[in-house]
Protein backbone atom coordinates (compact mmCIF):
# COMPACT_ATOMS: atom_id res chain seq x y z
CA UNK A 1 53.57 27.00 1.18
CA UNK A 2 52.41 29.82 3.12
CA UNK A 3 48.92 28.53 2.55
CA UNK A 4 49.99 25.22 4.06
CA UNK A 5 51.30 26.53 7.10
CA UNK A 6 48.43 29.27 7.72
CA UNK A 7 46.11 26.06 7.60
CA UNK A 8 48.64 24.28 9.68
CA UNK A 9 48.32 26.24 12.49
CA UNK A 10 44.43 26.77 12.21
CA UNK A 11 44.36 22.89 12.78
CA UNK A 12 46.28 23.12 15.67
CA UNK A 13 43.86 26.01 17.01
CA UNK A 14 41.02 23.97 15.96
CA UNK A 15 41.91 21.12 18.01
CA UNK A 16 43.25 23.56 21.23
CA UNK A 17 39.72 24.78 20.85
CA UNK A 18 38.16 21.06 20.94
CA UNK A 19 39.54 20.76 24.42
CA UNK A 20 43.21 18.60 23.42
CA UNK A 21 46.37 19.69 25.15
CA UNK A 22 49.31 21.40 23.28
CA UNK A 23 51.22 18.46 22.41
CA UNK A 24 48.17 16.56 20.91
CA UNK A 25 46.75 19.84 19.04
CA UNK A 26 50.56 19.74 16.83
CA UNK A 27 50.84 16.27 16.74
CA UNK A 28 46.83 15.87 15.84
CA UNK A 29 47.12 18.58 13.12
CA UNK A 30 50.08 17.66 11.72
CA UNK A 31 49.07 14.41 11.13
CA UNK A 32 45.86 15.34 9.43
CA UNK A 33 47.81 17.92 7.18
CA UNK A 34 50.66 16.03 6.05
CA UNK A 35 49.37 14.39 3.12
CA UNK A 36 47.78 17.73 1.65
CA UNK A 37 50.98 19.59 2.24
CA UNK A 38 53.06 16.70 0.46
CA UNK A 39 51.39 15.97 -2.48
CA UNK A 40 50.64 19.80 -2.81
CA UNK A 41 55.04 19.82 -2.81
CA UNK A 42 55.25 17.17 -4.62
CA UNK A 43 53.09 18.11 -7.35
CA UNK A 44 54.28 21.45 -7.59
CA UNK A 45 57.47 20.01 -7.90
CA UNK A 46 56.27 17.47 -10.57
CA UNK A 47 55.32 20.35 -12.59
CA UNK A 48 58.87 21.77 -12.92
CA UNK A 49 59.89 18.59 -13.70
CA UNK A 50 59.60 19.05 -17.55
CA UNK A 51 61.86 22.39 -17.41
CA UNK A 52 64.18 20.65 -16.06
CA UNK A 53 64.86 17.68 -18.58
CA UNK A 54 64.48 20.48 -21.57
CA UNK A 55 67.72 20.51 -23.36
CA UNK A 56 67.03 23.82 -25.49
CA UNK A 57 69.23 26.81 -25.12
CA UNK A 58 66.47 28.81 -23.83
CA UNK A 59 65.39 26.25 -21.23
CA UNK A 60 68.59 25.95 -20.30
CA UNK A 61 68.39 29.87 -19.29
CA UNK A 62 66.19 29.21 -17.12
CA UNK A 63 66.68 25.78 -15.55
CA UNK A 64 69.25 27.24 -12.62
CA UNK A 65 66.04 29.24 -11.21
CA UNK A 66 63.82 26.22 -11.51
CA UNK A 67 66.25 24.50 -9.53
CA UNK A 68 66.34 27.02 -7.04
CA UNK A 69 62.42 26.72 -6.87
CA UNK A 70 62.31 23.32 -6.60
CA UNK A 71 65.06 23.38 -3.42
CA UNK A 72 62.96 26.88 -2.30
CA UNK A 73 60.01 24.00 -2.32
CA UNK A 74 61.56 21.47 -0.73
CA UNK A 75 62.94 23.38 2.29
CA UNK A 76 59.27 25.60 2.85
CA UNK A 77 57.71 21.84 3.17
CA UNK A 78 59.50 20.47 5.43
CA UNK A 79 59.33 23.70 7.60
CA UNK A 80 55.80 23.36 7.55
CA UNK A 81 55.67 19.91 8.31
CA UNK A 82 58.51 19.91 10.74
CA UNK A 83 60.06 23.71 12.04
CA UNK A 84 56.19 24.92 12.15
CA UNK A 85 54.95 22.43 14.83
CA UNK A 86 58.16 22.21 16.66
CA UNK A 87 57.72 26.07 16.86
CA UNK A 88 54.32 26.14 18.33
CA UNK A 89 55.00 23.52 20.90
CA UNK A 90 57.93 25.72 21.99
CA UNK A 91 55.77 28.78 22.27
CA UNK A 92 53.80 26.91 24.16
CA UNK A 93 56.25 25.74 26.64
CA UNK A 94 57.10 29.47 26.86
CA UNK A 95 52.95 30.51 27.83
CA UNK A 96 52.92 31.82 24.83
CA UNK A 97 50.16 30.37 23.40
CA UNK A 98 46.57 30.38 24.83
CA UNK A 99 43.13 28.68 23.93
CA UNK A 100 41.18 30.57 21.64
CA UNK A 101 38.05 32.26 23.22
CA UNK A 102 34.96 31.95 21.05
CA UNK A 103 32.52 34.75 20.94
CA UNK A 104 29.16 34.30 22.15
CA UNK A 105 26.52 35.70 19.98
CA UNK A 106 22.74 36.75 21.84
């Protein structure tokens, strides 16, 4: 999830640098990185799933700490999708967050 909301935010520069306001930047980036950080969720999730319907004493050690991962998944996606973006529009209302300048190479 960290990867998700690294590449979140690198959107959302990406399109600051392209010349789009704030407000479009998150709502631009967001939109192109909600499918990849949904299915990525929801596949990791998937995976777990197995653990989870095991009904053998030593799967049933650890089934508590897949469901803990599987919540721990749950809530890191929809701060990237949602808390992230709400975060960086609110930094921006603060002049907190400037365009990127690129470097010039002779």
């Amino acid at each position: 999830m960290t990867n998700d909301s690294i590449l979140l935010v690198q959107y959302i520069r990406y399109h600051l640098d392209e010349g789009d306001d704030v407000y479009q930047a998150v709502v631009n980036a967001s939109k192109e990185r909600f499918r990849a950080v949904f299915l990525t969720s929801l596949t990791t999730a998937a995976g777990l799933l197995p653990l989870l319907l095991e009904t053998s004493l030593q799967a049933q050690v650890v089934q508590p700490i897949v469901v803990s991962i599987v919540f721990g998944i749950i809530a890191s996606t929809m701060m990237v999708l949602f808390i992230i973006p709400a975060a960086y529009a609110v930094l921006a209302d603060w002049n907190l967050v400037h365009k990127h300048k690129s470097l010039q190479h002779e």
